[in-house]
C-alpha atoms as a PDB file:
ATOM      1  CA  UNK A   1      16.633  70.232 209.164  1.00  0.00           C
ATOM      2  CA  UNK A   2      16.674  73.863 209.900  1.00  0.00           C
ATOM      3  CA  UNK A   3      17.815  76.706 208.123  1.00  0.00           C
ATOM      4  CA  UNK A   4      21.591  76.916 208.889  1.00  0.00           C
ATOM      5  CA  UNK A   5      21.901  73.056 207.639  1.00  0.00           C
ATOM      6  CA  UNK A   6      19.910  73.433 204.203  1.00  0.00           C
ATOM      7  CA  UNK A   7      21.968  76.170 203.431  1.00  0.00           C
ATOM      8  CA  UNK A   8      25.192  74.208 204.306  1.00  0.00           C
ATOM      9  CA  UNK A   9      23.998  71.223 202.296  1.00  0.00           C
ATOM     10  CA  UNK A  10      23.272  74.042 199.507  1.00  0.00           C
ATOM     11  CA  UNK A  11      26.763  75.259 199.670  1.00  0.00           C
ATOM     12  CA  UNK A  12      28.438  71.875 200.176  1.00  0.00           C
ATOM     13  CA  UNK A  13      25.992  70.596 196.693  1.00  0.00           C
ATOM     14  CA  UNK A  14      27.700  73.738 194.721  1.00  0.00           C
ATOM     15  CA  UNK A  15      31.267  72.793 195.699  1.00  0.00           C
ATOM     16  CA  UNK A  16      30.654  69.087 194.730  1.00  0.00           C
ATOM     17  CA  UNK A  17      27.837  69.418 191.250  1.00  0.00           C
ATOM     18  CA  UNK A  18      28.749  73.090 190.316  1.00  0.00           C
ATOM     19  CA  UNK A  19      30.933  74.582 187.098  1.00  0.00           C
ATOM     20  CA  UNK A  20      34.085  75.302 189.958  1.00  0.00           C
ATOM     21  CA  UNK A  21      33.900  72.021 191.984  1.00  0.00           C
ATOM     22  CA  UNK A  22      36.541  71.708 194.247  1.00  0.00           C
ATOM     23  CA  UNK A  23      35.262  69.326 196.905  1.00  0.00           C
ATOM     24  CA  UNK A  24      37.129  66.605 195.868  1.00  0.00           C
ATOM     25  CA  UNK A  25      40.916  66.938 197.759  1.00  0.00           C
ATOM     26  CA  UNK A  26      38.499  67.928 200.569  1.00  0.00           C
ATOM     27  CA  UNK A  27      37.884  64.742 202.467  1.00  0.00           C
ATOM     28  CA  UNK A  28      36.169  66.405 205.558  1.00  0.00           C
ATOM     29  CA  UNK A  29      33.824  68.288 203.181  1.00  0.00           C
ATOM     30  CA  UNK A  30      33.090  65.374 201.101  1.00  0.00           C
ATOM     31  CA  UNK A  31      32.146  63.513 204.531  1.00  0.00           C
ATOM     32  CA  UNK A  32      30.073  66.426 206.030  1.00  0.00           C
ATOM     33  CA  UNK A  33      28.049  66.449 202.060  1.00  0.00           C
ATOM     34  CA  UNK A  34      27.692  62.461 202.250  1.00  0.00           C
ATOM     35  CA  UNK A  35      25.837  62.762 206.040  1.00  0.00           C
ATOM     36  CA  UNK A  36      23.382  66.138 205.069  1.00  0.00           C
ATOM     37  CA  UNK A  37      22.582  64.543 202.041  1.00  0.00           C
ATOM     38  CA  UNK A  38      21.327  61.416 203.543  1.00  0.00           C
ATOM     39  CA  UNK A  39      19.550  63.692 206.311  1.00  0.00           C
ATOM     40  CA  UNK A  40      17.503  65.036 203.712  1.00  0.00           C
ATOM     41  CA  UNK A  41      16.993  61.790 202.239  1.00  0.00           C
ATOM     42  CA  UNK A  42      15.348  60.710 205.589  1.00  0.00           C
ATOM     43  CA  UNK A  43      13.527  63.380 206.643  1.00  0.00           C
ATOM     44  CA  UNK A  44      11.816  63.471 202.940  1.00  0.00           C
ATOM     45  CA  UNK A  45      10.728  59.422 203.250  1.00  0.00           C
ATOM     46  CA  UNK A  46       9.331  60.286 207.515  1.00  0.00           C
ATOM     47  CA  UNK A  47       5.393  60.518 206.473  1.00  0.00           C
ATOM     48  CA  UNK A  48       4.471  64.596 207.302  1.00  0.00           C
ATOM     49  CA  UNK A  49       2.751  64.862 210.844  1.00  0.00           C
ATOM     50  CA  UNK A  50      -0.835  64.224 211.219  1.00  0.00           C
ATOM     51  CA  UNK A  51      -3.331  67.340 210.505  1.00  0.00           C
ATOM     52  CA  UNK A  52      -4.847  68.601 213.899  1.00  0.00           C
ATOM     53  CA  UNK A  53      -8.393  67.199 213.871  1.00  0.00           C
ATOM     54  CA  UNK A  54     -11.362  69.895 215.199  1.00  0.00           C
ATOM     55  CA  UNK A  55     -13.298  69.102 217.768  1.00  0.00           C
ATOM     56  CA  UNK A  56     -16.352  69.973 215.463  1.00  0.00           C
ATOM     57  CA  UNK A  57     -16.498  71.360 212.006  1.00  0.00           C
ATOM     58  CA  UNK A  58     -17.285  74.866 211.975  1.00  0.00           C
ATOM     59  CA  UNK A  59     -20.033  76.261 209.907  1.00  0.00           C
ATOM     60  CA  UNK A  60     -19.406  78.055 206.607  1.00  0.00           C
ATOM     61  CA  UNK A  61     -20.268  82.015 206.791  1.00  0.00           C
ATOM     62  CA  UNK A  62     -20.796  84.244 204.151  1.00  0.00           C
ATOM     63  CA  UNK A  63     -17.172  85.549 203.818  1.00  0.00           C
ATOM     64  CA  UNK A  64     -16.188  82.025 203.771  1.00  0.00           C
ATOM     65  CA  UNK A  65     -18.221  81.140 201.105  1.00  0.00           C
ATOM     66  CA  UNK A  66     -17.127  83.939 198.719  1.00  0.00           C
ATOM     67  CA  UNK A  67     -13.688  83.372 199.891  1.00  0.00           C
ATOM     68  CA  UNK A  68     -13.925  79.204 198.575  1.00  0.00           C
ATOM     69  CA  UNK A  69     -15.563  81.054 195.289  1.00  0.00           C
ATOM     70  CA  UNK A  70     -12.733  82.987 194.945  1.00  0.00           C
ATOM     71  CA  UNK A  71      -9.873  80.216 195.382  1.00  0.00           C
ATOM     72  CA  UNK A  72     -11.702  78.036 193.330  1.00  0.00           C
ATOM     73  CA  UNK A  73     -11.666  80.552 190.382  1.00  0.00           C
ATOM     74  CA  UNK A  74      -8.400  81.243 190.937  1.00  0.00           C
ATOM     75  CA  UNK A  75      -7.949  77.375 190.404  1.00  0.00           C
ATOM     76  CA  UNK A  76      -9.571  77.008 187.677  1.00  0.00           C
ATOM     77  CA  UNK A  77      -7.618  80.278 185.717  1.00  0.00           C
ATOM     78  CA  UNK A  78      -4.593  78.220 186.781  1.00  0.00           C
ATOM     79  CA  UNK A  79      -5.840  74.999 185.185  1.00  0.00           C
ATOM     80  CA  UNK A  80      -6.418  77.099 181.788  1.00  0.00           C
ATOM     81  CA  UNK A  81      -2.885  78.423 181.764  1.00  0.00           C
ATOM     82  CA  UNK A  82      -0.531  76.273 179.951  1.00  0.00           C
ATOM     83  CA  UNK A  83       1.647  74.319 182.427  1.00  0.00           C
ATOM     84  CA  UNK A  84       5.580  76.834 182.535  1.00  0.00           C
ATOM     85  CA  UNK A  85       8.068  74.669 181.187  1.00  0.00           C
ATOM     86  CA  UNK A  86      10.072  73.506 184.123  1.00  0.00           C
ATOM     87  CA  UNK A  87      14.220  74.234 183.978  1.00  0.00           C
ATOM     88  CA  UNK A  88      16.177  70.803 183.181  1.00  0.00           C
ATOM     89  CA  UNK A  89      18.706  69.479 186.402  1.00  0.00           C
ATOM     90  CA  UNK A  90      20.649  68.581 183.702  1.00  0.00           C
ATOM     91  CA  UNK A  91      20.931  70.350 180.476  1.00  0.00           C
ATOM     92  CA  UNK A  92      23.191  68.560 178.584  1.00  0.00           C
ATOM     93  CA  UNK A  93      25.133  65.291 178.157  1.00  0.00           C
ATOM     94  CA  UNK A  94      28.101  66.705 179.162  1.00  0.00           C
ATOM     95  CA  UNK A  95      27.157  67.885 182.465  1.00  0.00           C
ATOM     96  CA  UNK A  96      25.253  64.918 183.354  1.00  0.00           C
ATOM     97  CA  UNK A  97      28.459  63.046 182.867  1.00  0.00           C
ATOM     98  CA  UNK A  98      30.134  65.709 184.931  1.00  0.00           C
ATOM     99  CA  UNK A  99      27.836  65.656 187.299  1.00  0.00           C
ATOM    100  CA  UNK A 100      27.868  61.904 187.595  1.00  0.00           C
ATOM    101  CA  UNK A 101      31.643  61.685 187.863  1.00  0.00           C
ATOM    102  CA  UNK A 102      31.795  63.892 190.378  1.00  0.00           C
ATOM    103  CA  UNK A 103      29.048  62.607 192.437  1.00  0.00           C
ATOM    104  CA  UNK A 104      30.292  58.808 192.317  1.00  0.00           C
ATOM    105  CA  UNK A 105      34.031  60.524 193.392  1.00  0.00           C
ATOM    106  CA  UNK A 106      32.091  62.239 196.741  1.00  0.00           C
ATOM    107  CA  UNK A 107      30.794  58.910 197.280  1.00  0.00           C
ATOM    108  CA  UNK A 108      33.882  56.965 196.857  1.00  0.00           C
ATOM    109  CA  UNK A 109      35.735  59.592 199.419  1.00  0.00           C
ATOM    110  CA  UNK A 110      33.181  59.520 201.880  1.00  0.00           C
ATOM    111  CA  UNK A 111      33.303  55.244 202.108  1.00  0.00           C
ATOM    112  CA  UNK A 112      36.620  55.296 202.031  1.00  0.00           C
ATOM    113  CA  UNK A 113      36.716  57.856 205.444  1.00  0.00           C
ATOM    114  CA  UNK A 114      34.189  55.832 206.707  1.00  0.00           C
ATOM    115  CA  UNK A 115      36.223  52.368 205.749  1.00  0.00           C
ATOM    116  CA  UNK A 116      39.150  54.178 207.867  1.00  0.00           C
ATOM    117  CA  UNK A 117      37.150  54.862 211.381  1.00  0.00           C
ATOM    118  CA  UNK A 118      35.678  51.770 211.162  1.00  0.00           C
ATOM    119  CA  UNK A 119      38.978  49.298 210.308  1.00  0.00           C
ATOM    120  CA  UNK A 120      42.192  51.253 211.067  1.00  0.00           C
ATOM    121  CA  UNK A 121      43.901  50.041 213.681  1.00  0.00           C
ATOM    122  CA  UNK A 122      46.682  52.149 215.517  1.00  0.00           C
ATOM    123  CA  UNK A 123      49.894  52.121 215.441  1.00  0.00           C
ATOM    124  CA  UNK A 124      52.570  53.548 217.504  1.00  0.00           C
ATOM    125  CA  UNK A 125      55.082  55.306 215.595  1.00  0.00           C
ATOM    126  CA  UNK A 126      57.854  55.841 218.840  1.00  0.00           C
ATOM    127  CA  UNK A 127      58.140  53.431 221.543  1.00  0.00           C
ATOM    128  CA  UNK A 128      59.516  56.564 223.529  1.00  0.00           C
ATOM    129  CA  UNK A 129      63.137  56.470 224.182  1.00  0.00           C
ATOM    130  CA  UNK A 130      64.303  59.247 225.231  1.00  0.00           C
ATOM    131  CA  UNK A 131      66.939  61.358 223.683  1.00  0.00           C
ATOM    132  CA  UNK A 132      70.330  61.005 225.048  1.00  0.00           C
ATOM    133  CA  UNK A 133      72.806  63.683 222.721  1.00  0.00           C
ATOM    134  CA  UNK A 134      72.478  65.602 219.560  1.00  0.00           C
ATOM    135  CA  UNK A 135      75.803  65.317 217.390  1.00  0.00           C
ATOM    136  CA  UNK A 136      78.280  68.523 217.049  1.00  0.00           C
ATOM    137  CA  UNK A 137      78.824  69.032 212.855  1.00  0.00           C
ATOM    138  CA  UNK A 138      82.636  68.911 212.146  1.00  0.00           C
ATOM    139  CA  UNK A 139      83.347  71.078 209.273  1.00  0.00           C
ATOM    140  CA  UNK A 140      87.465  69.669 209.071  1.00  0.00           C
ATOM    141  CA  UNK A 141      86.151  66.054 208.091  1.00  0.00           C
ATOM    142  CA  UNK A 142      85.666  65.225 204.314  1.00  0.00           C
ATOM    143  CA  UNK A 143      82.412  63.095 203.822  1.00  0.00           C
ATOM    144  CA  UNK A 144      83.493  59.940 202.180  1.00  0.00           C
ATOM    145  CA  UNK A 145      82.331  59.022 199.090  1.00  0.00           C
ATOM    146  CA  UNK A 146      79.151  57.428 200.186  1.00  0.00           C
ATOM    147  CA  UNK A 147      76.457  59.515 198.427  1.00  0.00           C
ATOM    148  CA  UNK A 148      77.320  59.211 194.768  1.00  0.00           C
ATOM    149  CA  UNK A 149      77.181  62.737 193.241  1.00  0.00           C
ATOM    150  CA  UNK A 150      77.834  65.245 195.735  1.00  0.00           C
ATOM    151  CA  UNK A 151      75.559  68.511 196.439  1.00  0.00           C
ATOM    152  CA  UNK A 152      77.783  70.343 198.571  1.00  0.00           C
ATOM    153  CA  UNK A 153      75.133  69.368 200.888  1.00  0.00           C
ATOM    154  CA  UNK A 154      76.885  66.552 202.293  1.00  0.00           C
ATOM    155  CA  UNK A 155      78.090  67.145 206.587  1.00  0.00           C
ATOM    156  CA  UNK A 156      80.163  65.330 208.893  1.00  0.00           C
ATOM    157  CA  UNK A 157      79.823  65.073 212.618  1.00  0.00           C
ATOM    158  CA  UNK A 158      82.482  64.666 215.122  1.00  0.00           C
ATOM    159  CA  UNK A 159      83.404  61.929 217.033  1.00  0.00           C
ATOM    160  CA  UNK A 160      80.244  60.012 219.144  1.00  0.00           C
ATOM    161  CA  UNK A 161      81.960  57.514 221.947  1.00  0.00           C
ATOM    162  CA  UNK A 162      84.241  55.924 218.632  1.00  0.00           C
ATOM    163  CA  UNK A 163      81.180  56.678 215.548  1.00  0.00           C
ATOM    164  CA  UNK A 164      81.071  59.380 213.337  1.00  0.00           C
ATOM    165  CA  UNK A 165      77.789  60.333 211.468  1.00  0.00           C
ATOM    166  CA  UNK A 166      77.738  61.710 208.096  1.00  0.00           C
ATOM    167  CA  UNK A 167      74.681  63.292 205.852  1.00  0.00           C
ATOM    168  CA  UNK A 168      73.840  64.102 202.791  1.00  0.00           C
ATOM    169  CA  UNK A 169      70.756  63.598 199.668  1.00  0.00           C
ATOM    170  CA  UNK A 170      71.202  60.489 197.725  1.00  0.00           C
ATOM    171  CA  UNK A 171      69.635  59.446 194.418  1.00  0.00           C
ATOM    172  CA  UNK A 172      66.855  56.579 195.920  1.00  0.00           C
ATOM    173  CA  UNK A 173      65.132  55.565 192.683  1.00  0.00           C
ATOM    174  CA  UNK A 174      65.409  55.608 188.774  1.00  0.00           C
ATOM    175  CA  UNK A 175      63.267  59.027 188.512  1.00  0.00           C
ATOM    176  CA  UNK A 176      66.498  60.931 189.880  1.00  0.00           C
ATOM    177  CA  UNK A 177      64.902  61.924 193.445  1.00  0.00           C
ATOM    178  CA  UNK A 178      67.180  62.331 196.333  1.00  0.00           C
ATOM    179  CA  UNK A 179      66.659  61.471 199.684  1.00  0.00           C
ATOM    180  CA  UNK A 180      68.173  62.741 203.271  1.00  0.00           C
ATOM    181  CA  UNK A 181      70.375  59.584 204.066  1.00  0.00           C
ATOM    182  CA  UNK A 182      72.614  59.273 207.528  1.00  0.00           C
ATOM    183  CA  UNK A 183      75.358  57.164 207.773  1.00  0.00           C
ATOM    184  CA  UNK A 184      77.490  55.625 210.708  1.00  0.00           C
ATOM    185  CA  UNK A 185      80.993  54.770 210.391  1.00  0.00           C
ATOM    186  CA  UNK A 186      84.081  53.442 212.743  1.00  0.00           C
ATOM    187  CA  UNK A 187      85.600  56.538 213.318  1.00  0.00           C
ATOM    188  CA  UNK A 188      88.940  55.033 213.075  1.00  0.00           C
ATOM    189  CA  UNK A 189      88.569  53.595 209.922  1.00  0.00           C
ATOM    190  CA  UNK A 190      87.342  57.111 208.749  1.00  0.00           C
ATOM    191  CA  UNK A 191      90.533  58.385 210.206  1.00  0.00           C
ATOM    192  CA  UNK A 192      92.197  55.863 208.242  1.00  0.00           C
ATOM    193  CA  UNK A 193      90.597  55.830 205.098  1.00  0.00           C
ATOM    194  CA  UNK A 194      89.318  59.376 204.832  1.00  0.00           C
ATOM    195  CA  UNK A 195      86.873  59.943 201.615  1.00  0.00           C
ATOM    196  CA  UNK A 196      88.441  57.122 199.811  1.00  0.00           C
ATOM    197  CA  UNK A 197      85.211  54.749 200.680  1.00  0.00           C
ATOM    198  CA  UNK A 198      84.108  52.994 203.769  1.00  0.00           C
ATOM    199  CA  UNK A 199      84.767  49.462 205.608  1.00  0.00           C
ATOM    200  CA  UNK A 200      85.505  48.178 209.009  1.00  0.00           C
ATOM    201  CA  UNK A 201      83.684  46.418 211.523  1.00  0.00           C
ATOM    202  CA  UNK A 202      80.571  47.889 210.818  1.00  0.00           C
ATOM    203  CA  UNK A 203      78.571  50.407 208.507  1.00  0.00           C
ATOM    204  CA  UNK A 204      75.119  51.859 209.698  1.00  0.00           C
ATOM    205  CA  UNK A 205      73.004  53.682 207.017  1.00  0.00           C
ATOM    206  CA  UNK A 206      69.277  54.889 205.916  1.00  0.00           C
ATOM    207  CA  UNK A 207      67.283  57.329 204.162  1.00  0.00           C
ATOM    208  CA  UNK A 208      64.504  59.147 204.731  1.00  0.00           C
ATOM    209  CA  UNK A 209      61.157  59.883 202.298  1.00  0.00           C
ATOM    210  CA  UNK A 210      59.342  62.759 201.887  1.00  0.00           C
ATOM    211  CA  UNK A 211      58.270  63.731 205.469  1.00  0.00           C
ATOM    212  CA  UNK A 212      60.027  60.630 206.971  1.00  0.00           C
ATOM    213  CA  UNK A 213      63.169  61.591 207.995  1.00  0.00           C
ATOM    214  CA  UNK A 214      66.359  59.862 207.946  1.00  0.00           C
ATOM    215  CA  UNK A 215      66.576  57.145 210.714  1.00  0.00           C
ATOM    216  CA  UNK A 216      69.110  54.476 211.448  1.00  0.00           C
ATOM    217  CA  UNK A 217      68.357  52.113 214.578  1.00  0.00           C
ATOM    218  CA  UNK A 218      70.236  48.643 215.820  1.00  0.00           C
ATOM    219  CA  UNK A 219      71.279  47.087 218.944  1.00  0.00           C
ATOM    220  CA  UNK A 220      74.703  47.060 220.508  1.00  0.00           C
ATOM    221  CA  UNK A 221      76.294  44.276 219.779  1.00  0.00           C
ATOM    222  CA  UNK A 222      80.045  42.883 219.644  1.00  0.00           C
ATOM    223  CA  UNK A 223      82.240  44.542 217.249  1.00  0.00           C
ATOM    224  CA  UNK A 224      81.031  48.058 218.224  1.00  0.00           C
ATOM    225  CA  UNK A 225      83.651  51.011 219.277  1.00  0.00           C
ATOM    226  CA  UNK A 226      84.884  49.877 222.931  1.00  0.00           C
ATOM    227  CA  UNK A 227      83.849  53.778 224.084  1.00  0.00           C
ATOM    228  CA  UNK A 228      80.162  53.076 222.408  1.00  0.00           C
ATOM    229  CA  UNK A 229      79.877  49.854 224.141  1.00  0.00           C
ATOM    230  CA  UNK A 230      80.672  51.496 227.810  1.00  0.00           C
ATOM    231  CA  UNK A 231      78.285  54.539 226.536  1.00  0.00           C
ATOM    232  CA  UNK A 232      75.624  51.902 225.374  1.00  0.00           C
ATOM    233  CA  UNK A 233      75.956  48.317 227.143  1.00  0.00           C
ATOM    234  CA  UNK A 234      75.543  45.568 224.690  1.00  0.00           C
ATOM    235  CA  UNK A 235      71.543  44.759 223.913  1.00  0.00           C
ATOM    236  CA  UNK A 236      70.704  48.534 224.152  1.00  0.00           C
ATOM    237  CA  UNK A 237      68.353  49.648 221.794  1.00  0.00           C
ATOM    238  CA  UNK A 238      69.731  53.249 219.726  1.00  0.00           C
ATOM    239  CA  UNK A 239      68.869  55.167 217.433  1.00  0.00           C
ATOM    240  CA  UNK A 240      69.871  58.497 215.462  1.00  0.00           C
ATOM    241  CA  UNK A 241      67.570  60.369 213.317  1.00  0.00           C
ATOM    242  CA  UNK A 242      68.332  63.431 211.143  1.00  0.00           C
ATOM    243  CA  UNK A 243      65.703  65.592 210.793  1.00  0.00           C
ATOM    244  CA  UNK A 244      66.955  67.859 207.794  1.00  0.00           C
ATOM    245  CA  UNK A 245      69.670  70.012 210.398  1.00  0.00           C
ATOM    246  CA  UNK A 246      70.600  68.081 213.491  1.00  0.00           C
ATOM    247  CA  UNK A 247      70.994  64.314 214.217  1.00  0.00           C
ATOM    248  CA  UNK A 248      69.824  63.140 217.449  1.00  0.00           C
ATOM    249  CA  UNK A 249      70.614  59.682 219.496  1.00  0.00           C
ATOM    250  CA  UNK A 250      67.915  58.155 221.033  1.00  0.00           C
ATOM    251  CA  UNK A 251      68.703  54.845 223.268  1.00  0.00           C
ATOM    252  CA  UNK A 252      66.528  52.755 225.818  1.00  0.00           C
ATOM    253  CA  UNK A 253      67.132  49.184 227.190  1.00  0.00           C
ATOM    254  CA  UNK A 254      64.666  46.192 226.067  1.00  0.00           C
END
């Protein structure tokens, strides 16, 4: 271990053991720590290399000889002093505890990024389909009353081959968080009904969380607009997905 890595394993120790310990959220960090420290661990067990044997002992001179007398006094002033009292690792309860804590959490990080390469499997999150329209907003079209308490964030779209998309942030759970949700209605029934509420041969909806973004997906099947079904033949696969501004259509056959 040269040089560079003890004093990355010294800096990486201080960010995981010291007073400001922040290594923690830092899963990388936590992983680099884990595989330095068990470097040192290993190259401190490897026995030391074997001591260069001379060819032939050499004979002691004069300087050599008052050179052994004066290490060995030297030695033996040493052995009179009294021993220096050596600095605790750990100087209280507190910090051991501290110390421990933090040390099993480094630990626990590092096998659980290990756990990860070694057992998660991949999974593709788009099959590809490509995108086949992005839907025009229509300002003149009241959104229905389909997201409980409005925002004044709520849009509609205009007309897609007989299916009109609307948007908005709905309350998803008891904890009062709302979520980007996209719905699809008949367009003719919204014609019909207006904002009153929503029926008809069919109603398409889904929110998004957090980074997920809103997504509804089906296959075409009977019942659908007769301009959608010409667009999309029945058994395509489609999809729209709001991203926080625009909806796009997505559609592939399969």
């Amino acid at each position: 271990m040269d040089d560079d890595v003890r004093h990355e394993l010294r800096r990486l120790r201080a960010r995981a053991y010291g007073p400001d310990a922040d290594i923690a959220g830092d899963l990388a960090a936590s992983e680099r720590l884990a595989v330095l420290e068990e470097l040192e661990r290993h190259e401190r067990s490897s026995p030391p290399p074997p001591r260069p044997t001379p060819d032939a002992p050499a004979e002691p001179t004069a300087s050599g000889i008052e050179d052994d007398a004066e290490r060995l006094g030297e030695s033996e002033a040493e052995d009179d002093e009294e021993p220096r009292e050596r600095r605790p690792l750990v100087r209280s309860r507190r910090q051991f505890w501290a110390w421990a804590i933090s040390l099993a959490a480094v630990t626990a990080l590092a096998s659980a990024g290990t756990a990860l390469t070694v057992t998660f499997v991949p999974v593709a999150s788009s099959v590809g389909a490509p995108q086949v329209g992005t839907l025009e907003e229509d300002p003149d079209t009241e959104t229905p009353a389909i997201f409980g308490e409005r925002t004044g964030a709520e849009r509609a779209f205009k007309d897609f081959y007989g299916v009109t998309a609307f948007v908005g942030f709905a309350q998803v759970d008891a904890t009062e968080n709302r979520s980007p949700c996209l719905y699809l209605l008949d367009t003719a029934e919204v014609s019909l009904r207006g904002a009153r509420g929503v029926a008809g041969n069919f109603v398409y909806g889904g929110c998004g969380a957090g980074i997920f973004p809103a997504t509804v997906e089906f296959v075409v099947a009977e019942g659908m607009p007769e301009a959608f079904v010409e667009r999309f033949p029945i058994g395509t696969s489609v999809q729209f997905v709001f991203d926080g501004e625009n909806v796009g259509v997505f559609a592939g056959r399969g």
